[in-house]
C-alpha atoms as a PDB file:
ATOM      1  CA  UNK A   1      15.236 -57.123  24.986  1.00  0.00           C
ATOM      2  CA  UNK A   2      14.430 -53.550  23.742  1.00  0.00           C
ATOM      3  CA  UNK A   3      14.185 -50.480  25.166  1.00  0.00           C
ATOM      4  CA  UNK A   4      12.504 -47.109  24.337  1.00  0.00           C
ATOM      5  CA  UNK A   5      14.082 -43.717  24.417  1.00  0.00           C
ATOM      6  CA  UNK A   6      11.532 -41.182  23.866  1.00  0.00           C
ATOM      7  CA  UNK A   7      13.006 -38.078  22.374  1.00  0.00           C
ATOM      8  CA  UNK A   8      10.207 -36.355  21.175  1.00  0.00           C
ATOM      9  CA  UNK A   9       9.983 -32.419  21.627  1.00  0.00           C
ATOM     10  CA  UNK A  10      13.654 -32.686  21.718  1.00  0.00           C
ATOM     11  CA  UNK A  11      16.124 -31.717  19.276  1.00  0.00           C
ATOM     12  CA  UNK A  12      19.808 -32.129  18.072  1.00  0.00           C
ATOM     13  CA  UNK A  13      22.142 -33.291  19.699  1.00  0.00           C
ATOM     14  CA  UNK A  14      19.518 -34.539  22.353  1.00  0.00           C
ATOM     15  CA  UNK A  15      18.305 -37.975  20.708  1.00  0.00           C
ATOM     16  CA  UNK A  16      21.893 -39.075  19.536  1.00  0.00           C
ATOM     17  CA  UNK A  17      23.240 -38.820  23.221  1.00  0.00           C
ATOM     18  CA  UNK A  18      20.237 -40.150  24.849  1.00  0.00           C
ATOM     19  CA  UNK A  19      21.186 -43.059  22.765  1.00  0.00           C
ATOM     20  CA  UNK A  20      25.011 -42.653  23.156  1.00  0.00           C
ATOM     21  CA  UNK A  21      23.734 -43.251  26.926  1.00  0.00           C
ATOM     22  CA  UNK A  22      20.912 -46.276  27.060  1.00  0.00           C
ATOM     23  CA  UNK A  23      22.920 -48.270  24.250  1.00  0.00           C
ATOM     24  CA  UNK A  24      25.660 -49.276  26.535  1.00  0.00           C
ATOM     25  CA  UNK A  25      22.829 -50.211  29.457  1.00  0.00           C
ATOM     26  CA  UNK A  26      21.392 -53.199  26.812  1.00  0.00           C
ATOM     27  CA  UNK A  27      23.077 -56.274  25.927  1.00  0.00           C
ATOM     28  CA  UNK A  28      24.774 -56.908  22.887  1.00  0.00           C
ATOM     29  CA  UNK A  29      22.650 -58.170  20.565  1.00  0.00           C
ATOM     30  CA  UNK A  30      19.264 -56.198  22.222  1.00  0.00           C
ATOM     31  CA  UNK A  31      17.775 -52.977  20.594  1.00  0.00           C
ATOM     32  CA  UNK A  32      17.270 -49.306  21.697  1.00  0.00           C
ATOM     33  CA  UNK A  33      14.698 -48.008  20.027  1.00  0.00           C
ATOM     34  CA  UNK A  34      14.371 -44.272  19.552  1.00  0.00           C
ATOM     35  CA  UNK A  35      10.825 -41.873  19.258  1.00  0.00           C
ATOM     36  CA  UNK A  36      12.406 -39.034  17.691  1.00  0.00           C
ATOM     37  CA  UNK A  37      10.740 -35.985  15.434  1.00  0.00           C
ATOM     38  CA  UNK A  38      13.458 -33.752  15.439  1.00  0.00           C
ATOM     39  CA  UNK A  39      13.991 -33.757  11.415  1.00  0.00           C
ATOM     40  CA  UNK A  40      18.023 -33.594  12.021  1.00  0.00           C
ATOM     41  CA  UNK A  41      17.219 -37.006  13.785  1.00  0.00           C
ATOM     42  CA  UNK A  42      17.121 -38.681   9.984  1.00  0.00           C
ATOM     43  CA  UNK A  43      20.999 -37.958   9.429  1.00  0.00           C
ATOM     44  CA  UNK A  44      21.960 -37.844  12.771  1.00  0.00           C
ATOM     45  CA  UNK A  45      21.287 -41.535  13.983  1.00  0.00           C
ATOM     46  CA  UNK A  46      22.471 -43.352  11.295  1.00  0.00           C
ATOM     47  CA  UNK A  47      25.560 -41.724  10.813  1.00  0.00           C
ATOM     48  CA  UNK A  48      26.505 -41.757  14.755  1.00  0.00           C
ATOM     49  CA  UNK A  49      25.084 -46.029  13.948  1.00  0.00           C
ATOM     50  CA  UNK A  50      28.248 -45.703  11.515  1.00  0.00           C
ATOM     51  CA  UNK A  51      30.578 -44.153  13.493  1.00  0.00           C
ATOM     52  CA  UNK A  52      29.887 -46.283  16.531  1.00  0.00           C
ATOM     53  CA  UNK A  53      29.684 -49.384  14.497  1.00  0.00           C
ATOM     54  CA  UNK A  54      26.203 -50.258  15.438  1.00  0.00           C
ATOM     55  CA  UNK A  55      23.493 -51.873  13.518  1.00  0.00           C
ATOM     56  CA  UNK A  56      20.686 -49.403  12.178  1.00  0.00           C
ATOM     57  CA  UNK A  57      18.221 -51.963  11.839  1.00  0.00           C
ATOM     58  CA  UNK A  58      15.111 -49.798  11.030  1.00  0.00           C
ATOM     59  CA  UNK A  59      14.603 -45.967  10.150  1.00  0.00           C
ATOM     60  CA  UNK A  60      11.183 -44.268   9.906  1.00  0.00           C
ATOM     61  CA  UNK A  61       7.759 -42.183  10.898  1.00  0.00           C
ATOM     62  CA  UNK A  62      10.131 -40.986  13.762  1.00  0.00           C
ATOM     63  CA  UNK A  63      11.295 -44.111  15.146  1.00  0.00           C
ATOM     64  CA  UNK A  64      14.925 -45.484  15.176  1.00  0.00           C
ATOM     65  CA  UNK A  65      16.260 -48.565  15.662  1.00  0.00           C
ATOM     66  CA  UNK A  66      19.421 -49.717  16.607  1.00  0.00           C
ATOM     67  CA  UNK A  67      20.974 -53.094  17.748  1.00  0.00           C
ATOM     68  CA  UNK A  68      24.291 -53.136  20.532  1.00  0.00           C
ATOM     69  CA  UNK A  69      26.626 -54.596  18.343  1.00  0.00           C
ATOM     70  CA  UNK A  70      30.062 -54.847  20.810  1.00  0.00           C
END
């Protein structure tokens, strides 16, 4: 399963806890995926994927995704 989060128009820290809040909705082992054009987006996901010890499993053209991992 996979769900969208669309965070365009909206910027940091909006898209990283609009995430912070779907990811634990999804099972682990689904995806959230995340519309996001706010350029701070780029280093924001991925490192809150590393702090959070999820999976990043695609990042570009404004879309993030990221797989529940526990």
């Amino acid at each position: 399963m996979n769900v969208d989060v669309d965070c365009r128009g909206l910027l940091c820290p909006l898209p990283v806890i609009k995430l912070a809040k779907t990811l634990p909705t999804v099972a682990v082992g689904d995806t959230v995926t995340v519309l996001a054009d706010d350029p701070a987006a780029a280093t924001d996901i991925p490192a809150w994927c590393r702090m959070r010890s999820q999976e990043l499993v695609s990042a570009g053209e404004n879309q993030y995704v990221v797989r529940r991992v526990s």
